[in-house]
C-alpha atoms as a PDB file:
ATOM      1  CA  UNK A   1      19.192  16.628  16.907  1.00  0.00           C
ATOM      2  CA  UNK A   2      20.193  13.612  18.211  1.00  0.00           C
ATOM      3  CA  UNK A   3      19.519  10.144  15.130  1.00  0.00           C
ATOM      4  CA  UNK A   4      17.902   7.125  16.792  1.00  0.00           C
ATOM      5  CA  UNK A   5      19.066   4.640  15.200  1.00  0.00           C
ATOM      6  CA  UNK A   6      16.992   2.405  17.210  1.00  0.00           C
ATOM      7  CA  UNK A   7      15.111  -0.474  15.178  1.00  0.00           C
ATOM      8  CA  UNK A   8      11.143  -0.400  15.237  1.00  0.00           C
ATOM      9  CA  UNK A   9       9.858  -3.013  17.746  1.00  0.00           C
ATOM     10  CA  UNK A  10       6.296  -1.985  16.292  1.00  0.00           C
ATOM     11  CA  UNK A  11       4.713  -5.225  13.932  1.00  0.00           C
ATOM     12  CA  UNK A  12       4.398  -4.425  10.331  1.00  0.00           C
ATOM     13  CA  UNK A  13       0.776  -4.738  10.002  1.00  0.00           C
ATOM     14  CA  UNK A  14       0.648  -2.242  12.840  1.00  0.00           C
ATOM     15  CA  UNK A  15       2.905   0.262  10.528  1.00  0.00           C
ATOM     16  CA  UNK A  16       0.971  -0.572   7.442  1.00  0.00           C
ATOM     17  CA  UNK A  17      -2.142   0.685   9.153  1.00  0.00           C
ATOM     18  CA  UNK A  18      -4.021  -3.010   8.668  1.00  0.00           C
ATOM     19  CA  UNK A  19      -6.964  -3.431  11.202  1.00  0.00           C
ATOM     20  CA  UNK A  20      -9.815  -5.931  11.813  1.00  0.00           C
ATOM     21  CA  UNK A  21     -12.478  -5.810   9.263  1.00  0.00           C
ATOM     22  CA  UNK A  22     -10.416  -4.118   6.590  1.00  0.00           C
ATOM     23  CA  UNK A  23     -10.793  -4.802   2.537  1.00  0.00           C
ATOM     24  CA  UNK A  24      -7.242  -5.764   1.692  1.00  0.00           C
ATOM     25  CA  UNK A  25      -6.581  -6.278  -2.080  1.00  0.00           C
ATOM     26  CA  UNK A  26      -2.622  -8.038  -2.577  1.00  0.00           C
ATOM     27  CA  UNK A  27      -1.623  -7.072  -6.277  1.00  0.00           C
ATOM     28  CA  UNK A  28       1.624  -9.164  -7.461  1.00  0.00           C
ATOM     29  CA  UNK A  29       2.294  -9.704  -3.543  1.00  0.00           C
ATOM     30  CA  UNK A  30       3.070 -13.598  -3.889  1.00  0.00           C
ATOM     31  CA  UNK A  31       4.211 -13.656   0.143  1.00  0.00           C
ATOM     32  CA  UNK A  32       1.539 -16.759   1.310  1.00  0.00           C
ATOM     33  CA  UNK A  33       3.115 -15.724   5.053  1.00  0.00           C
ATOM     34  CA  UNK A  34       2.236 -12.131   4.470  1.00  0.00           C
ATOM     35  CA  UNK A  35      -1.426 -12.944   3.036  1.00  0.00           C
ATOM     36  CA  UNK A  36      -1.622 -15.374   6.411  1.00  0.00           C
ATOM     37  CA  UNK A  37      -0.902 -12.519   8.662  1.00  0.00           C
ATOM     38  CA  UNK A  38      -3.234  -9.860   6.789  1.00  0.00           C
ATOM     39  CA  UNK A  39      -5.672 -12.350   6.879  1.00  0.00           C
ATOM     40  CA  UNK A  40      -5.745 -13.346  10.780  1.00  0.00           C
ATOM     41  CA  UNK A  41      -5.421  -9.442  11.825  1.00  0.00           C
ATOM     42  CA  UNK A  42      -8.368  -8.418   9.205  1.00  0.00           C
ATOM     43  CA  UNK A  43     -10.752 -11.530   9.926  1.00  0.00           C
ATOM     44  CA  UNK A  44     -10.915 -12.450   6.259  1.00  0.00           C
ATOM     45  CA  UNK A  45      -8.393 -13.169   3.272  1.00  0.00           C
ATOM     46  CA  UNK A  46      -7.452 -10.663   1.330  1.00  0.00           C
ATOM     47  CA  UNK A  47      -8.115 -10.814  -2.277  1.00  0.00           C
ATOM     48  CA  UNK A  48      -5.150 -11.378  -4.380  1.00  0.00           C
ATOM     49  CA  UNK A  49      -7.693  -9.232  -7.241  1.00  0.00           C
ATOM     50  CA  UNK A  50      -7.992  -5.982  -6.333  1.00  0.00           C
ATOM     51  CA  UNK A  51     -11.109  -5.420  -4.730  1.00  0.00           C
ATOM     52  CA  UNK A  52     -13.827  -2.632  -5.365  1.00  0.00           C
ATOM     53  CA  UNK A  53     -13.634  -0.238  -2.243  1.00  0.00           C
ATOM     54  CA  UNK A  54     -10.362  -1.226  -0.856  1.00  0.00           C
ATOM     55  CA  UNK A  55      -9.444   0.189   2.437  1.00  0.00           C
ATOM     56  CA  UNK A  56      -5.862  -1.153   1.781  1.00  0.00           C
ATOM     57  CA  UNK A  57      -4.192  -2.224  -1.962  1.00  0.00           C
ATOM     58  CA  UNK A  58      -0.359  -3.582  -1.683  1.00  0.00           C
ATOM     59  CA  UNK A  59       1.078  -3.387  -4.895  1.00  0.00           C
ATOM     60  CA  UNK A  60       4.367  -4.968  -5.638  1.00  0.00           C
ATOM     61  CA  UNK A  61       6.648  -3.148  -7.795  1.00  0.00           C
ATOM     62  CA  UNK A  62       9.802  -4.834  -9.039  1.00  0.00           C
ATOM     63  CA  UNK A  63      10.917  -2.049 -11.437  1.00  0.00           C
ATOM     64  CA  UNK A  64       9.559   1.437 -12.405  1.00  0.00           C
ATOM     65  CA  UNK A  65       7.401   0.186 -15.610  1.00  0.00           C
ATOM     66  CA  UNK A  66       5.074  -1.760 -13.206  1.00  0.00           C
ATOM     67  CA  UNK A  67       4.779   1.465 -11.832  1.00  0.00           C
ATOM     68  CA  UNK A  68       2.580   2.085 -15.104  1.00  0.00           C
ATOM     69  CA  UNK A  69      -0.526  -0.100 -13.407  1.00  0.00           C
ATOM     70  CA  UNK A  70      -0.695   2.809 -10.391  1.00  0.00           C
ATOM     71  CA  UNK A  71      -3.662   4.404 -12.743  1.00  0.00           C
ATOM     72  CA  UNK A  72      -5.851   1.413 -13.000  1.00  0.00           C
ATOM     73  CA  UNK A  73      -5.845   0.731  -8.739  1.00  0.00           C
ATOM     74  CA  UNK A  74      -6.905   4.319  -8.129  1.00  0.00           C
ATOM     75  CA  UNK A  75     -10.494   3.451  -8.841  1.00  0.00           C
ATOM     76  CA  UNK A  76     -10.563   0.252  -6.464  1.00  0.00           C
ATOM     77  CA  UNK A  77      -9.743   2.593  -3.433  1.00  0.00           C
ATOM     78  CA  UNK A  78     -12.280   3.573  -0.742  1.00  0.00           C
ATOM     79  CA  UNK A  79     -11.823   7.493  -0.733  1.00  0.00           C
ATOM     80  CA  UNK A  80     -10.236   7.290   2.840  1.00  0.00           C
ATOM     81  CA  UNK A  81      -8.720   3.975   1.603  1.00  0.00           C
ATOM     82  CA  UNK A  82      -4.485   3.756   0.780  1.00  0.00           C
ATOM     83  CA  UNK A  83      -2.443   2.662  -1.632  1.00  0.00           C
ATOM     84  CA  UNK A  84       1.173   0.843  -0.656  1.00  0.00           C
ATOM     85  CA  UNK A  85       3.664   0.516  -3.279  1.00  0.00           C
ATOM     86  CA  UNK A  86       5.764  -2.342  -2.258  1.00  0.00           C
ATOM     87  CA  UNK A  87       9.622  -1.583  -4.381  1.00  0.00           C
ATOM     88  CA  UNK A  88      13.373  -3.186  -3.470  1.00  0.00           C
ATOM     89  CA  UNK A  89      15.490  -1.423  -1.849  1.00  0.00           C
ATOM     90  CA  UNK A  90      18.569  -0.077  -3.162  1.00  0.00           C
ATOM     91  CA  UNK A  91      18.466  -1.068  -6.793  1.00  0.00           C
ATOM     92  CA  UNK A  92      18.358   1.589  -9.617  1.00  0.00           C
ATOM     93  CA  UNK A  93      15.359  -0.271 -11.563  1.00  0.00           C
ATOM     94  CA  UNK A  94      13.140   1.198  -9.339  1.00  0.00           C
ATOM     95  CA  UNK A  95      13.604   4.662  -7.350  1.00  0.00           C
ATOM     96  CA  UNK A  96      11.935   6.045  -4.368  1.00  0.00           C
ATOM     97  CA  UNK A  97      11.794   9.511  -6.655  1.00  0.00           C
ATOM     98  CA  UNK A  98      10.099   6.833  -9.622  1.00  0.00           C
ATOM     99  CA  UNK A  99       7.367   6.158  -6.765  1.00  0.00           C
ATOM    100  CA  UNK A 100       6.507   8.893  -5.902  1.00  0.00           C
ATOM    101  CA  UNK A 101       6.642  10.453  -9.298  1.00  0.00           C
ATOM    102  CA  UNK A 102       3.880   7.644 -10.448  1.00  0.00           C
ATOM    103  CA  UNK A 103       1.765   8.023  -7.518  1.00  0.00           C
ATOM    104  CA  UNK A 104       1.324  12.011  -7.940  1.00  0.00           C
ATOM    105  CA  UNK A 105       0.316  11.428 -11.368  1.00  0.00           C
ATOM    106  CA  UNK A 106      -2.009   8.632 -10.448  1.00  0.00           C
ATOM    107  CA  UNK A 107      -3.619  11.380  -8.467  1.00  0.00           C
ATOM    108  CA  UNK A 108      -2.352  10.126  -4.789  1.00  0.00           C
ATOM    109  CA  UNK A 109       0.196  11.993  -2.601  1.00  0.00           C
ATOM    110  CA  UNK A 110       2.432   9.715  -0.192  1.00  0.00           C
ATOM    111  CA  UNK A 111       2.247  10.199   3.076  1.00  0.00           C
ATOM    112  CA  UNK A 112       4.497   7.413   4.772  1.00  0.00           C
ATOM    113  CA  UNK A 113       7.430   5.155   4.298  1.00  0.00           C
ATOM    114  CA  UNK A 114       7.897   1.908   5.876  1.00  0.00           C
ATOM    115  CA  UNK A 115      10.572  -0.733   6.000  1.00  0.00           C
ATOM    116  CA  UNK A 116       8.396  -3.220   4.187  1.00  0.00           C
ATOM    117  CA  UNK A 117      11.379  -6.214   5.280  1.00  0.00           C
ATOM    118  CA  UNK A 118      14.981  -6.297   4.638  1.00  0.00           C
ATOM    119  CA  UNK A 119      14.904  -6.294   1.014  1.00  0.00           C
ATOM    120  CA  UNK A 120      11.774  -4.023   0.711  1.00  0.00           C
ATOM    121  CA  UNK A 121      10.592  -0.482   1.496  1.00  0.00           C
ATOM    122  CA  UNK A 122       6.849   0.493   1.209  1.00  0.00           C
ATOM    123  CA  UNK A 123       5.400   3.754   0.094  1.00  0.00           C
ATOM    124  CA  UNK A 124       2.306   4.810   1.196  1.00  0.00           C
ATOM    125  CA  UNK A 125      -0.485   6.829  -0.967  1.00  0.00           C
ATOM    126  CA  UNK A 126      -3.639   8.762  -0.147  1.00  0.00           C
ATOM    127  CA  UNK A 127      -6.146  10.768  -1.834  1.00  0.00           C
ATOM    128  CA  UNK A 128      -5.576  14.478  -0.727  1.00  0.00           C
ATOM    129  CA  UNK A 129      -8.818  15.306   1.048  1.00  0.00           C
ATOM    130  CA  UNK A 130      -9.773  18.320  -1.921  1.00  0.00           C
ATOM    131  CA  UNK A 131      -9.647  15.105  -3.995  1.00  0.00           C
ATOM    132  CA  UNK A 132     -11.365  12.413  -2.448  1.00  0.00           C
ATOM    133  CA  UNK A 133     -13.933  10.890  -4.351  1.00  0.00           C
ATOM    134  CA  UNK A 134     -17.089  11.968  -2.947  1.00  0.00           C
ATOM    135  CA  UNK A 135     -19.356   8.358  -3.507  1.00  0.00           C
ATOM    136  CA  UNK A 136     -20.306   6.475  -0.832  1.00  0.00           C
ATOM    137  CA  UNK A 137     -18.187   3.988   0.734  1.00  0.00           C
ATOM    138  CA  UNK A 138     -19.740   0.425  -0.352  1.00  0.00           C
ATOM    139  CA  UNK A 139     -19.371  -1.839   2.633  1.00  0.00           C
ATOM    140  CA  UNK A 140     -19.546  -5.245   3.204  1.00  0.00           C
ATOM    141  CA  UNK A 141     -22.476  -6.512   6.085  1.00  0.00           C
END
């Protein structure tokens, strides 16, 4: 099979999955250009706390014991809501395999990976749908 080694001409926030009216939680993401974007596509600011029922969480991950702090998002997630792991790319501190490891025993199973920018990669997480948590979605008026 032929490789396309074609860049993506798509925007980031449209591979990240961010749309209008979202609950966007931006853990360790100190990027004021990246809240600014989130922000104007969403129609509000995301919180740089995580938020209870988040459709979206980015986590920043510098090396694989921040990876430790995966548990303690879980519970801010909407149960159709996802779970990015922002990690650099090519270093050994932190592993694509140390990712996805964490996120499996967080109780998530990835489902995408994005080129986050040219230094990062993004890792998506889900609930599976056996485990979604079955309380209501609290949303905002």
């Amino acid at each position: 099979m032929p490789r396309d080694d074609t860049p993506s001409t798509k925007p980031l926030l449209d591979k990240l999955g961010v749309k209008r009216g979202q609950r966007i939680s931006l853990i360790r993401m100190a990027d004021p250009r990246f809240a600014a974007q989130i922000a104007d596509r969403a129609g509000a600011r995301p919180a740089s706390r995580v938020r209870v029922d988040s459709d979206l969480i980015f986590f920043r991950a510098e090396q694989a014991r921040d990876l430790e702090r995966l548990p303690a998002l879980v519970p801010f997630l909407s149960p159709d809501g996802a779970l990015w792991v922002v990690r650099p790319k090519g270093v050994t501190r932190i592993t694509e395999a140390e990712v996805m490891a964490a996120g499996l025993a967080a109780g998530l199973v990835d489902v995408k990976v994005v080129a986050f920018s040219l230094s990062h990669t993004a890792e998506k997480f889900v609930f599976r749908l056996a485990d979604r948590p079955k309380r209501p979605s609290v949303r905002r008026s």
